[in-house]
PDB file of N, CA and C in Angstrom:
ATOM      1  N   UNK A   1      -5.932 -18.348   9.954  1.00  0.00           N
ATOM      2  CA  UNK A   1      -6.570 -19.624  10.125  1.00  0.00           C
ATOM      3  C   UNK A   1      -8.082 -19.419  10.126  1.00  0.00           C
ATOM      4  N   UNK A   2      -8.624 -20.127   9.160  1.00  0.00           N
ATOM      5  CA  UNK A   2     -10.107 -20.140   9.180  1.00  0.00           C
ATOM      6  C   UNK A   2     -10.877 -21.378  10.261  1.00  0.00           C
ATOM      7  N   UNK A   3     -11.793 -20.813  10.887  1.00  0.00           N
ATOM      8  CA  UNK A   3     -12.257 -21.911  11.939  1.00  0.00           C
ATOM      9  C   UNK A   3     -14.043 -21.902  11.453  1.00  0.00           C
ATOM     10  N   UNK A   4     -14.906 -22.851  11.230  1.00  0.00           N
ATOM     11  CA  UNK A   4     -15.926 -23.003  11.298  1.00  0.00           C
ATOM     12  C   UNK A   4     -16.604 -22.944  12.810  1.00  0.00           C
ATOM     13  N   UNK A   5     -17.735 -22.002  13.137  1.00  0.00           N
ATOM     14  CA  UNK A   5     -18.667 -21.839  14.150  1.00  0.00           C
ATOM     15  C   UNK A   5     -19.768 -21.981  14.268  1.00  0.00           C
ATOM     16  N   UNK A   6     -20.909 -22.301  13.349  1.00  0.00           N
ATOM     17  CA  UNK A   6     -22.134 -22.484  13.482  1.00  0.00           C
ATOM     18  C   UNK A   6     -22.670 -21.392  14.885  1.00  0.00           C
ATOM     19  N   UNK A   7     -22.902 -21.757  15.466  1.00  0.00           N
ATOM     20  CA  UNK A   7     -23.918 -21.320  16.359  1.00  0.00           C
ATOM     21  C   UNK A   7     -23.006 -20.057  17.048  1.00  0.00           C
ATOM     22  N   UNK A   8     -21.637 -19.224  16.670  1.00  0.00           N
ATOM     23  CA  UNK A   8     -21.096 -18.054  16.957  1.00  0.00           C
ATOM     24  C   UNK A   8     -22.135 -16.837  16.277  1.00  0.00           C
ATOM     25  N   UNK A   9     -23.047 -16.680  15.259  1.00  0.00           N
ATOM     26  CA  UNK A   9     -23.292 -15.802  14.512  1.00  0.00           C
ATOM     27  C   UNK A   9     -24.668 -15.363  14.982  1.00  0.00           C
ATOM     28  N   UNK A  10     -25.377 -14.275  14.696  1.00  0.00           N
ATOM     29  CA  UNK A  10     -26.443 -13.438  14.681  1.00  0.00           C
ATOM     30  C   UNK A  10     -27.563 -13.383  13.772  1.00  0.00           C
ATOM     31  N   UNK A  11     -27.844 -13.819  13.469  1.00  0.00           N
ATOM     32  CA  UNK A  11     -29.014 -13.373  12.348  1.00  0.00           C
ATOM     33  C   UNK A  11     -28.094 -13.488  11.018  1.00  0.00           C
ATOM     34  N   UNK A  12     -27.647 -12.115   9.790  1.00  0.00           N
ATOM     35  CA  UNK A  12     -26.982 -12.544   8.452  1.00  0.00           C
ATOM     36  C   UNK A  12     -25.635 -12.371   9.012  1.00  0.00           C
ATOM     37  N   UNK A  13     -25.191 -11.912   9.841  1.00  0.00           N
ATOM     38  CA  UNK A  13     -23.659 -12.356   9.964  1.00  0.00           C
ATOM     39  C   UNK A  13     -23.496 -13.385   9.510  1.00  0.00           C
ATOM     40  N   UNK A  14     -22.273 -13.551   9.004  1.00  0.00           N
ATOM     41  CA  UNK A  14     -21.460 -14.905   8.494  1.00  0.00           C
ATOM     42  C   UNK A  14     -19.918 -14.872   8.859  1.00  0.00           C
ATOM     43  N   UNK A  15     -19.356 -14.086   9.360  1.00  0.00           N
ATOM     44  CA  UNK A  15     -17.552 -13.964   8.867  1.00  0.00           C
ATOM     45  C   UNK A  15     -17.314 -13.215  10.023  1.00  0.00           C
ATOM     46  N   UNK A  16     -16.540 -13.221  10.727  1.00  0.00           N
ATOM     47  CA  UNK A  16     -15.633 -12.544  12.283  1.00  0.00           C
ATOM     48  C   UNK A  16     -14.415 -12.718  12.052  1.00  0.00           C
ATOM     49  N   UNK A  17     -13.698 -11.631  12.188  1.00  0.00           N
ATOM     50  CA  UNK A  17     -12.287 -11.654  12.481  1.00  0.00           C
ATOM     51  C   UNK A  17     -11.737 -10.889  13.881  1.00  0.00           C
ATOM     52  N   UNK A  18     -11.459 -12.186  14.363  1.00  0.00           N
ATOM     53  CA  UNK A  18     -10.188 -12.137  16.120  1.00  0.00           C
ATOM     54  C   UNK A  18      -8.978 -12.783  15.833  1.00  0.00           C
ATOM     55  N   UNK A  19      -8.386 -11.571  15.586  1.00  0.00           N
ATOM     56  CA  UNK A  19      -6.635 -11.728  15.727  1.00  0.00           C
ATOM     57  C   UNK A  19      -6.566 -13.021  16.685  1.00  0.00           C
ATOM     58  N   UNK A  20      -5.891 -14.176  16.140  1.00  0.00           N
ATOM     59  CA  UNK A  20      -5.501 -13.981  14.396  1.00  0.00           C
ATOM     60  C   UNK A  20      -6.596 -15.352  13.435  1.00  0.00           C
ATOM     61  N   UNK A  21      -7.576 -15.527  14.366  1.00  0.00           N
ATOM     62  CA  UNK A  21      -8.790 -16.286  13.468  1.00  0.00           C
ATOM     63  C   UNK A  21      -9.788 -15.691  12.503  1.00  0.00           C
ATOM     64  N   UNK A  22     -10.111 -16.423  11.516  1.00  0.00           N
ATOM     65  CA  UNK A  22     -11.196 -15.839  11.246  1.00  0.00           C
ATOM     66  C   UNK A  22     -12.344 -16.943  11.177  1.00  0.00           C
ATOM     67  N   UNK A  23     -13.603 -16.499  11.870  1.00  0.00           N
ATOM     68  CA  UNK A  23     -14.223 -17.383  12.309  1.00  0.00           C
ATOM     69  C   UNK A  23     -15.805 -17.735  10.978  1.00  0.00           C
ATOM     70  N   UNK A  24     -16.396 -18.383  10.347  1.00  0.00           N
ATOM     71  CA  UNK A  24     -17.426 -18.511   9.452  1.00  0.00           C
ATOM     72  C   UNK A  24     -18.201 -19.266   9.911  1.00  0.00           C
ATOM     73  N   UNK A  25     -19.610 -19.095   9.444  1.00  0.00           N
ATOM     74  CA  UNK A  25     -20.959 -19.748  10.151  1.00  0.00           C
ATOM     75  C   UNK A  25     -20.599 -20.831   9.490  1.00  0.00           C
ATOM     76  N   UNK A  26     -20.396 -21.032   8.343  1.00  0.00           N
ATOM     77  CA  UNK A  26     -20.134 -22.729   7.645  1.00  0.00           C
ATOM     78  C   UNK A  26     -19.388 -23.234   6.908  1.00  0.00           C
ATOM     79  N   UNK A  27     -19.428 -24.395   6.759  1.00  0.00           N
ATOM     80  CA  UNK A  27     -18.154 -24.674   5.468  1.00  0.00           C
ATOM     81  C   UNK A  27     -18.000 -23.954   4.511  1.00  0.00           C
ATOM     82  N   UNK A  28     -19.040 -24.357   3.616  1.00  0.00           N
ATOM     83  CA  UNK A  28     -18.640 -23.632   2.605  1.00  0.00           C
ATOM     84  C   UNK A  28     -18.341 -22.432   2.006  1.00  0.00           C
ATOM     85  N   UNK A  29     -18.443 -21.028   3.213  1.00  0.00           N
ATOM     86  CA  UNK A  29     -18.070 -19.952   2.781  1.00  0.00           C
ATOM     87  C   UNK A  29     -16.782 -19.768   2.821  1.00  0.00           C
ATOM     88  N   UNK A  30     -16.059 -20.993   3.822  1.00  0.00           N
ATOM     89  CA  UNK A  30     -13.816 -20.939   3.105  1.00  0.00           C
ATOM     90  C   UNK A  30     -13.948 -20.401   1.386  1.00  0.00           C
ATOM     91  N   UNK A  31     -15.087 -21.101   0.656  1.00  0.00           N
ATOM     92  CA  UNK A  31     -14.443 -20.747  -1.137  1.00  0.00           C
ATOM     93  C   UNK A  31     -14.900 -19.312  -1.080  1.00  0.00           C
ATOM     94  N   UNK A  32     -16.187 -18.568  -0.363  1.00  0.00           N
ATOM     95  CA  UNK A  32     -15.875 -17.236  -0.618  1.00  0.00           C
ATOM     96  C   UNK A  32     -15.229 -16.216  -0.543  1.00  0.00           C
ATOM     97  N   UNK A  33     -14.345 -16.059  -1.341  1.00  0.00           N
ATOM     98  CA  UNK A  33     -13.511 -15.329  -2.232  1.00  0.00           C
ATOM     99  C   UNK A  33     -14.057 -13.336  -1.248  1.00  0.00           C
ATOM    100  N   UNK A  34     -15.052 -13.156  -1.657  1.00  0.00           N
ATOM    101  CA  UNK A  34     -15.049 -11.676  -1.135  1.00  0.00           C
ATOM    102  C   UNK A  34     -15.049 -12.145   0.226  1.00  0.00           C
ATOM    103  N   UNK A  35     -15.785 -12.568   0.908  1.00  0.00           N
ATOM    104  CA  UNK A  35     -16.065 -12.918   2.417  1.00  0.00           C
ATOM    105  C   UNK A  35     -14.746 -13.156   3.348  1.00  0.00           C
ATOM    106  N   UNK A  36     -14.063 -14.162   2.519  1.00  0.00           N
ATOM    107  CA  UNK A  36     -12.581 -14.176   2.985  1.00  0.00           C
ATOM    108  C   UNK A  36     -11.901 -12.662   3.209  1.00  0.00           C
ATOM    109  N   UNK A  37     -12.100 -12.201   1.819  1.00  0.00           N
ATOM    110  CA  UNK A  37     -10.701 -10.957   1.599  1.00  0.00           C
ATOM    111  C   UNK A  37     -11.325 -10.078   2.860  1.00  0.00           C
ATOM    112  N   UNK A  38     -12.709 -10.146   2.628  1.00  0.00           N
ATOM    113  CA  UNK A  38     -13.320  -8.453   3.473  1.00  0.00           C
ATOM    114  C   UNK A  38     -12.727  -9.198   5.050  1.00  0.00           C
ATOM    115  N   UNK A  39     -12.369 -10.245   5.557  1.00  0.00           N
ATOM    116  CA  UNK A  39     -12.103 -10.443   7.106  1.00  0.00           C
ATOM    117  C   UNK A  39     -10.481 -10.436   7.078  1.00  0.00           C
ATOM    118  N   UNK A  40      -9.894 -10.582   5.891  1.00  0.00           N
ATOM    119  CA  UNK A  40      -8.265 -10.860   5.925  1.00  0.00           C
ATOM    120  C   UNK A  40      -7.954  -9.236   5.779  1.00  0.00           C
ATOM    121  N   UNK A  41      -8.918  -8.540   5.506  1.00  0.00           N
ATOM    122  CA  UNK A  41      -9.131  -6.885   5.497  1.00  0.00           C
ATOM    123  C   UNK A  41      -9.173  -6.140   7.054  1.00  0.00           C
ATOM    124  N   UNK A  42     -10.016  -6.631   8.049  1.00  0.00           N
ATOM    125  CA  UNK A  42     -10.121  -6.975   9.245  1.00  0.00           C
ATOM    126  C   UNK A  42      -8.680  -6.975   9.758  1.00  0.00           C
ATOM    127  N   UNK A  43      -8.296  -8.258  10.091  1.00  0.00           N
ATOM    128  CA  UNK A  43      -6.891  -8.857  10.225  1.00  0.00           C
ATOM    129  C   UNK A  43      -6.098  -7.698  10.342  1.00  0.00           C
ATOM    130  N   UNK A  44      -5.514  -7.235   8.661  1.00  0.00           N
ATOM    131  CA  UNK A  44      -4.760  -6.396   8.702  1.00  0.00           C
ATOM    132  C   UNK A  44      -4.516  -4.790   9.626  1.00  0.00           C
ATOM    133  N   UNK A  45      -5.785  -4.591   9.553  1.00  0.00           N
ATOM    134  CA  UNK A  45      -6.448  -3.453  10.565  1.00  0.00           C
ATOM    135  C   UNK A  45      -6.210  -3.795  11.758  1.00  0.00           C
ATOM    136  N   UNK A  46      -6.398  -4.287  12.368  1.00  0.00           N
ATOM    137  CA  UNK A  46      -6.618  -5.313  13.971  1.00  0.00           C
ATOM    138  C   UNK A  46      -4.782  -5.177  14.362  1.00  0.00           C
ATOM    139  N   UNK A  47      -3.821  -6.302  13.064  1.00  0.00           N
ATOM    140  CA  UNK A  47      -2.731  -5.888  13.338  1.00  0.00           C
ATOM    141  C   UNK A  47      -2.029  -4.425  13.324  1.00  0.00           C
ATOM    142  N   UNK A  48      -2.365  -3.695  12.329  1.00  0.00           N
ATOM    143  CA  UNK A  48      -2.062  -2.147  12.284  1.00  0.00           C
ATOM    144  C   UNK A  48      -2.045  -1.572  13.491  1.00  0.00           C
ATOM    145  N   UNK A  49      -3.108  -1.676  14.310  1.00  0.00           N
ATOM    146  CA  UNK A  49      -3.555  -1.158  15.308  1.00  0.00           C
ATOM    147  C   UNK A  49      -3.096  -1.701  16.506  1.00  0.00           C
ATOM    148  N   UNK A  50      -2.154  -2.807  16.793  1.00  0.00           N
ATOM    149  CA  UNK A  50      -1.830  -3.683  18.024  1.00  0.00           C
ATOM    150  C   UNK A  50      -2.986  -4.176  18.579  1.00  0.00           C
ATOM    151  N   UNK A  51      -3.739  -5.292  17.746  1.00  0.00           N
ATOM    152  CA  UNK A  51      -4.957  -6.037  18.034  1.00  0.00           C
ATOM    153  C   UNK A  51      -5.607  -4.948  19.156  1.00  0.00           C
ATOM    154  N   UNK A  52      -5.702  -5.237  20.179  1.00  0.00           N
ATOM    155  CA  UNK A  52      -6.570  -4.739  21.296  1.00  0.00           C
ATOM    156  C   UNK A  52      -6.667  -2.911  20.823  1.00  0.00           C
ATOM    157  N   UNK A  53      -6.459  -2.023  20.717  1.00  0.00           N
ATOM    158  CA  UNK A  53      -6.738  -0.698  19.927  1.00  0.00           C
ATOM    159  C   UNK A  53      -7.923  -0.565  18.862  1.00  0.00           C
ATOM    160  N   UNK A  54      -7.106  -1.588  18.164  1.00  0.00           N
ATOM    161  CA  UNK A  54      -8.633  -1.929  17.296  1.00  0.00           C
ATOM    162  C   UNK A  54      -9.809  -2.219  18.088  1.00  0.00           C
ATOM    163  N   UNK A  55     -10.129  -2.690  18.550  1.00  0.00           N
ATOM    164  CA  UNK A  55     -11.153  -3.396  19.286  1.00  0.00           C
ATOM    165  C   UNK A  55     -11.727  -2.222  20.017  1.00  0.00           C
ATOM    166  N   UNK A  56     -11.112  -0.900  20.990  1.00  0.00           N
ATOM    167  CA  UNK A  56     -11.491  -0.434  21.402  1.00  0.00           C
ATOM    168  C   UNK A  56     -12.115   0.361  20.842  1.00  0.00           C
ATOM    169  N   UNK A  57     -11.353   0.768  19.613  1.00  0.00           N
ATOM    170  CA  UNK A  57     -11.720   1.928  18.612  1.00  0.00           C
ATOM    171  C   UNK A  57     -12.983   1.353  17.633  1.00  0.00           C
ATOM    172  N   UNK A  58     -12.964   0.185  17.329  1.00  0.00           N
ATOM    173  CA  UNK A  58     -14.607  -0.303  16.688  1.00  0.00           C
ATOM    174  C   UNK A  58     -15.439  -0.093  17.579  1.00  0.00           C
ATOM    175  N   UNK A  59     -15.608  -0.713  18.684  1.00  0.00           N
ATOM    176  CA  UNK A  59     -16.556  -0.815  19.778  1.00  0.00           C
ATOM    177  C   UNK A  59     -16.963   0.773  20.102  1.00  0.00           C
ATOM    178  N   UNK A  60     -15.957   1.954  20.057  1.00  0.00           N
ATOM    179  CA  UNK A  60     -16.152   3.130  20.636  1.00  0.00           C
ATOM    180  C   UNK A  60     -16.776   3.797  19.441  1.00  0.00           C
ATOM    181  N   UNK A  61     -16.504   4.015  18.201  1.00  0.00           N
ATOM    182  CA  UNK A  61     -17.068   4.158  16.628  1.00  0.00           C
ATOM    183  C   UNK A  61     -18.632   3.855  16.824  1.00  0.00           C
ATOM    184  N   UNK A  62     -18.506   2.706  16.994  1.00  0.00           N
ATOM    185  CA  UNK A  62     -20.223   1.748  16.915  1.00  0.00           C
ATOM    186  C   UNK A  62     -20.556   2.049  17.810  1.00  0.00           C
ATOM    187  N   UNK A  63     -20.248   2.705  19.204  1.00  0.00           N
ATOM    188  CA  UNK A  63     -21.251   3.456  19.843  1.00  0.00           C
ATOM    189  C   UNK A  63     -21.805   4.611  19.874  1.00  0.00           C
ATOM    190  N   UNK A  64     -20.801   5.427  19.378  1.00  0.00           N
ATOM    191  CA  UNK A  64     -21.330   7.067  19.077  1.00  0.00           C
ATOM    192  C   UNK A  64     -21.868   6.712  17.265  1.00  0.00           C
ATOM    193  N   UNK A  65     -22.072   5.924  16.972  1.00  0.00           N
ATOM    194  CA  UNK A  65     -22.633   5.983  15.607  1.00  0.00           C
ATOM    195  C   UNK A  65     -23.871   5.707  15.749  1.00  0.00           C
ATOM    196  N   UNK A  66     -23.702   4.239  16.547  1.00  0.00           N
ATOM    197  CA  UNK A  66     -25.010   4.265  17.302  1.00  0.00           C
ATOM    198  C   UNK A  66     -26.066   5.182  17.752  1.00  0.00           C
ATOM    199  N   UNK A  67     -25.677   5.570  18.817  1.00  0.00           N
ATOM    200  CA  UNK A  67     -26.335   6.981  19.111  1.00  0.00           C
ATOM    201  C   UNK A  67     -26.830   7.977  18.276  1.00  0.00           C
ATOM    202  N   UNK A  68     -26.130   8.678  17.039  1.00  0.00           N
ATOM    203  CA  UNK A  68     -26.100   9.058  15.836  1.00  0.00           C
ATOM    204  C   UNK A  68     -26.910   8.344  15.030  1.00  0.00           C
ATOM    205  N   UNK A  69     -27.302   7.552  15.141  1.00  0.00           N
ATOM    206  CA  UNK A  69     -27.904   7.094  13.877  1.00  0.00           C
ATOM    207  C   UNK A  69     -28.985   6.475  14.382  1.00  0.00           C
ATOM    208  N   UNK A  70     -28.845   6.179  15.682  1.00  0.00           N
ATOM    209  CA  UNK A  70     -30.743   5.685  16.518  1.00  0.00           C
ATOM    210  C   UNK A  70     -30.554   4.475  15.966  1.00  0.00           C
ATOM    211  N   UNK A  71     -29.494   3.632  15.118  1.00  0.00           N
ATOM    212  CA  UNK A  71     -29.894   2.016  14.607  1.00  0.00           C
ATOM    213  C   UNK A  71     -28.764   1.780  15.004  1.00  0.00           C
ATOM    214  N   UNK A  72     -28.355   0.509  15.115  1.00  0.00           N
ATOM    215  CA  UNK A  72     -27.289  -0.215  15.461  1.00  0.00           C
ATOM    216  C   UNK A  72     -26.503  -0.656  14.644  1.00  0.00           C
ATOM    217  N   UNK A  73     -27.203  -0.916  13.008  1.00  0.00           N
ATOM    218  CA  UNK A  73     -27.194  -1.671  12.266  1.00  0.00           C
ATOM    219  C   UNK A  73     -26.044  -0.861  11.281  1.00  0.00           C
ATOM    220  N   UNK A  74     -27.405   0.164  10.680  1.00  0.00           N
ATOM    221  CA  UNK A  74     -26.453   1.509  10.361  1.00  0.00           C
ATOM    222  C   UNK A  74     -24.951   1.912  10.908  1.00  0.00           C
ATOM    223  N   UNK A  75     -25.347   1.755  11.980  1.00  0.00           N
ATOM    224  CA  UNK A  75     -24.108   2.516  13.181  1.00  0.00           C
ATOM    225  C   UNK A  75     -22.674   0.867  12.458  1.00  0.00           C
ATOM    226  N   UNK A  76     -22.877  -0.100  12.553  1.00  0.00           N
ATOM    227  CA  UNK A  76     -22.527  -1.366  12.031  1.00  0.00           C
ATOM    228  C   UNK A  76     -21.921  -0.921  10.458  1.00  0.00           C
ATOM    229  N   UNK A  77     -22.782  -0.384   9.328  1.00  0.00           N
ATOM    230  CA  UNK A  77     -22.708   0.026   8.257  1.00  0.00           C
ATOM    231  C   UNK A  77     -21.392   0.969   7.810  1.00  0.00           C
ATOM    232  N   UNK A  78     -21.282   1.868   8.840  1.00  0.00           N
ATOM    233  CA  UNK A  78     -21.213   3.650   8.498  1.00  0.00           C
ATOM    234  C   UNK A  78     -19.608   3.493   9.409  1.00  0.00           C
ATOM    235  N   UNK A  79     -19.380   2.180  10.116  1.00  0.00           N
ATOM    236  CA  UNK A  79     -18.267   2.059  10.806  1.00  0.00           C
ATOM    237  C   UNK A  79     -17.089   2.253   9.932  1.00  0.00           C
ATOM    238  N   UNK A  80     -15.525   3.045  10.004  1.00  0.00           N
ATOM    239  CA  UNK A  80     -14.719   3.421   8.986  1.00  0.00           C
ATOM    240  C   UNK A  80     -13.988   2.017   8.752  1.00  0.00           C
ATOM    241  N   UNK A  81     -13.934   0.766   9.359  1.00  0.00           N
ATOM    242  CA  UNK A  81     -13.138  -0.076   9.263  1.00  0.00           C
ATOM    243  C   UNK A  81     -14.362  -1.204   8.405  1.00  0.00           C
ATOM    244  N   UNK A  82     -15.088  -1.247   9.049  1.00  0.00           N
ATOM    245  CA  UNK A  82     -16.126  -1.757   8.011  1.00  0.00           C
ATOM    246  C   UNK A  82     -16.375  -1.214   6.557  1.00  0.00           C
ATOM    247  N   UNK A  83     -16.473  -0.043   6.084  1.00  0.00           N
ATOM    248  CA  UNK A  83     -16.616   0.523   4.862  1.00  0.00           C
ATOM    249  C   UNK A  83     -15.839   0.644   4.353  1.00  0.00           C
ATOM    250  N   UNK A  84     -14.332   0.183   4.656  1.00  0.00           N
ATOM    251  CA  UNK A  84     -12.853  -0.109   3.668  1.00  0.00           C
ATOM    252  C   UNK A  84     -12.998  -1.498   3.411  1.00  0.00           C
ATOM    253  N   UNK A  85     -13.596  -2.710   4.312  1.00  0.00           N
ATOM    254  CA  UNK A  85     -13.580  -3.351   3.960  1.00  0.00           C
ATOM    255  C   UNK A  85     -14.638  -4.018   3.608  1.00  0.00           C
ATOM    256  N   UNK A  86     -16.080  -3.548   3.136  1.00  0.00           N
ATOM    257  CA  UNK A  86     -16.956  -3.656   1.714  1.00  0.00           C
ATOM    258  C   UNK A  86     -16.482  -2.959   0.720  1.00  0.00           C
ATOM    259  N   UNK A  87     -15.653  -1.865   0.723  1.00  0.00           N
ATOM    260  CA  UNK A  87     -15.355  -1.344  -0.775  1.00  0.00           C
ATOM    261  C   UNK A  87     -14.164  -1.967  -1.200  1.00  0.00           C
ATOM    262  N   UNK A  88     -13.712  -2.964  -0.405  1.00  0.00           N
ATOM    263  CA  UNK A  88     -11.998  -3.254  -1.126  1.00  0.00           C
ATOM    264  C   UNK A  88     -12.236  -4.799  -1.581  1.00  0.00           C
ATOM    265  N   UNK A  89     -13.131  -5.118  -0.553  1.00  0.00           N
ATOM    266  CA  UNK A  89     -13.312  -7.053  -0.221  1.00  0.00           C
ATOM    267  C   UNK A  89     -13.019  -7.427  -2.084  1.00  0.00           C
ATOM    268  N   UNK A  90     -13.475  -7.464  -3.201  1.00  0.00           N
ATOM    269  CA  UNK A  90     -13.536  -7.791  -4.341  1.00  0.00           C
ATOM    270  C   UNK A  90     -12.671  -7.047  -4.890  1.00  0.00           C
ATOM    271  N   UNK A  91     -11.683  -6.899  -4.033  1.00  0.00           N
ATOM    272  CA  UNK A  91     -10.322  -6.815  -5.059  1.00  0.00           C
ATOM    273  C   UNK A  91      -9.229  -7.222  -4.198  1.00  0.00           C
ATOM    274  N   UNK A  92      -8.894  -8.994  -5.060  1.00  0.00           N
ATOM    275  CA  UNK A  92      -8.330  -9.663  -4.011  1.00  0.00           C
ATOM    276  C   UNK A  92      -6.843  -9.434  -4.038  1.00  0.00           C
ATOM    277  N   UNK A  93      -6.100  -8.079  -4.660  1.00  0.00           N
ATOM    278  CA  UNK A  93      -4.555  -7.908  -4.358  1.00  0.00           C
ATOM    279  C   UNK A  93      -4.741  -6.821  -3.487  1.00  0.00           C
ATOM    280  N   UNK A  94      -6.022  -6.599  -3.221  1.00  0.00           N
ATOM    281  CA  UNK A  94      -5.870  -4.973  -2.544  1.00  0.00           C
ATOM    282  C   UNK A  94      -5.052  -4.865  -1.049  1.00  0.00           C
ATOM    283  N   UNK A  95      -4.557  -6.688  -0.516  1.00  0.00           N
ATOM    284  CA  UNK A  95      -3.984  -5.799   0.748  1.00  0.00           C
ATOM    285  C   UNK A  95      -2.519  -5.790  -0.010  1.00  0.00           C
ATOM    286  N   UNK A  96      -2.199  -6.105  -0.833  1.00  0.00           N
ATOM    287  CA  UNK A  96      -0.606  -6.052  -1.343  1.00  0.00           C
ATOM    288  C   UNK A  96      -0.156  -4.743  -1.851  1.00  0.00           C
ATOM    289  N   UNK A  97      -1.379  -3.778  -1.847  1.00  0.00           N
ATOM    290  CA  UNK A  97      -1.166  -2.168  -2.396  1.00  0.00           C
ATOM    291  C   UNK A  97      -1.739  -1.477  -1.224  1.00  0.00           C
ATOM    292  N   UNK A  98      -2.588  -1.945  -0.161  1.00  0.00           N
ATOM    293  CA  UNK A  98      -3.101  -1.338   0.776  1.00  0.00           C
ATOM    294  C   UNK A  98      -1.908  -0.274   1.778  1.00  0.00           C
ATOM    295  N   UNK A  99      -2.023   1.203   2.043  1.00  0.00           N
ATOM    296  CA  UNK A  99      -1.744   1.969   2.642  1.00  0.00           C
ATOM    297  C   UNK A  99      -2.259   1.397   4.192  1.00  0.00           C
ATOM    298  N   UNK A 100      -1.155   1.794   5.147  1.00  0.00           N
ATOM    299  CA  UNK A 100      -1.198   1.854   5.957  1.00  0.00           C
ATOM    300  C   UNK A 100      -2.517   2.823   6.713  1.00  0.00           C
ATOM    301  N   UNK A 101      -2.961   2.356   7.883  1.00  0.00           N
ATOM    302  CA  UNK A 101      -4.180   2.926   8.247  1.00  0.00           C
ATOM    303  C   UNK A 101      -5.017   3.665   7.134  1.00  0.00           C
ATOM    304  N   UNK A 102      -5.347   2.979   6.572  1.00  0.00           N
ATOM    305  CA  UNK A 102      -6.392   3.309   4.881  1.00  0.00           C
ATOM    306  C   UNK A 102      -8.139   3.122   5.754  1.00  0.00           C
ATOM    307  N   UNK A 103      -8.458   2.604   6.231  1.00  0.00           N
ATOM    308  CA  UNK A 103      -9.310   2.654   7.182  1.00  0.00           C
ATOM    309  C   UNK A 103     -10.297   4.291   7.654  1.00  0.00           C
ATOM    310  N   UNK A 104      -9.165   5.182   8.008  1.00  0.00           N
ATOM    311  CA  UNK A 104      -9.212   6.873   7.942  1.00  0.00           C
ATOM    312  C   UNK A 104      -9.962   7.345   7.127  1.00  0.00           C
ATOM    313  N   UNK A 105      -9.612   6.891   5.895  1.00  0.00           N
ATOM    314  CA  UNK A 105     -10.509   7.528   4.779  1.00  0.00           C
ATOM    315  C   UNK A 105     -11.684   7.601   4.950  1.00  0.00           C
ATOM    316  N   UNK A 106     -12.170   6.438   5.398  1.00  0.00           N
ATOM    317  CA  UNK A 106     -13.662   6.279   5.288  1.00  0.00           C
ATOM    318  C   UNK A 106     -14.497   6.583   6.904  1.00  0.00           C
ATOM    319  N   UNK A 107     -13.650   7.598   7.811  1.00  0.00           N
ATOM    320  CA  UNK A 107     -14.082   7.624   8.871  1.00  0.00           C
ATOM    321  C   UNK A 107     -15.077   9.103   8.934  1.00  0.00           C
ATOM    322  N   UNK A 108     -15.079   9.966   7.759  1.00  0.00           N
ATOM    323  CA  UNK A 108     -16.093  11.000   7.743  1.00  0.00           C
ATOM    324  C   UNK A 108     -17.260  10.882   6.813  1.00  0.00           C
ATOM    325  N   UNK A 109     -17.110   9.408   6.064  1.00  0.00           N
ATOM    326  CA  UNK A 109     -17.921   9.204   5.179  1.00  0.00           C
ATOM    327  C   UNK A 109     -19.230   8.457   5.587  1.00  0.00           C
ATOM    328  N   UNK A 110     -20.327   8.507   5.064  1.00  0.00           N
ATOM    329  CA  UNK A 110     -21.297   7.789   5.770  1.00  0.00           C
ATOM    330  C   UNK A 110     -22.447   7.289   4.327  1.00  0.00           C
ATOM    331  N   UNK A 111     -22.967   6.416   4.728  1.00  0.00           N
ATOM    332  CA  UNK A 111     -23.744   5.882   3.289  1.00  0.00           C
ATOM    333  C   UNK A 111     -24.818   6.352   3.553  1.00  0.00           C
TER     334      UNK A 111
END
């Protein structure tokens, strides 16, 4: 379920995903197509993980990356659940072939 939030977002954030919403700064990004997939990318992860796991394991990632990387932003960037889902978002069958915890891959990789 997509929910419009306006005043939920940060600066360029636009798109949040909380099992099982996904939340957008405005209307009209429902038609975006990557924006959608990269949070229904989210989703799937979140469920993989028994929602709350996930959560601990982003939050714990983004803090030692944090630290590691002296930016927040970066640390935001370089996260393994985040960087499966900028490299997959524009390919919209990818969760119908998606491997289970595929996420991994991208947890020694860093941009």
């Amino acid at each position: 379920m997509i929910l419009v939030f306006k005043h939920f977002f940060y600066k360029n954030y636009v798109g949040l995903s909380l099992w099982p919403f996904i939340f957008i700064k405005n209307h009209t990004l429902k038609f975006d197509k990557e924006l959608i997939n990269h949070e229904k990318i989210h989703l799937r992860q979140q469920q993989e993980l028994l929602i709350v796991p996930f959560y601990i394991l982003y939050l714990t990632e983004w803090l030692i990356r944090s630290i590691w990387y002296l930016d927040t932003y970066k640390a935001y960037q370089n996260l393994s659940f985040e960087q499966e889902a900028y490299a997959n978002e524009h390919f919209e069958d990818y969760l119908d072939y998606r491997r289970p915890f595929s996420f991994i891959k991208y947890f020694c990789s860093s941009k």
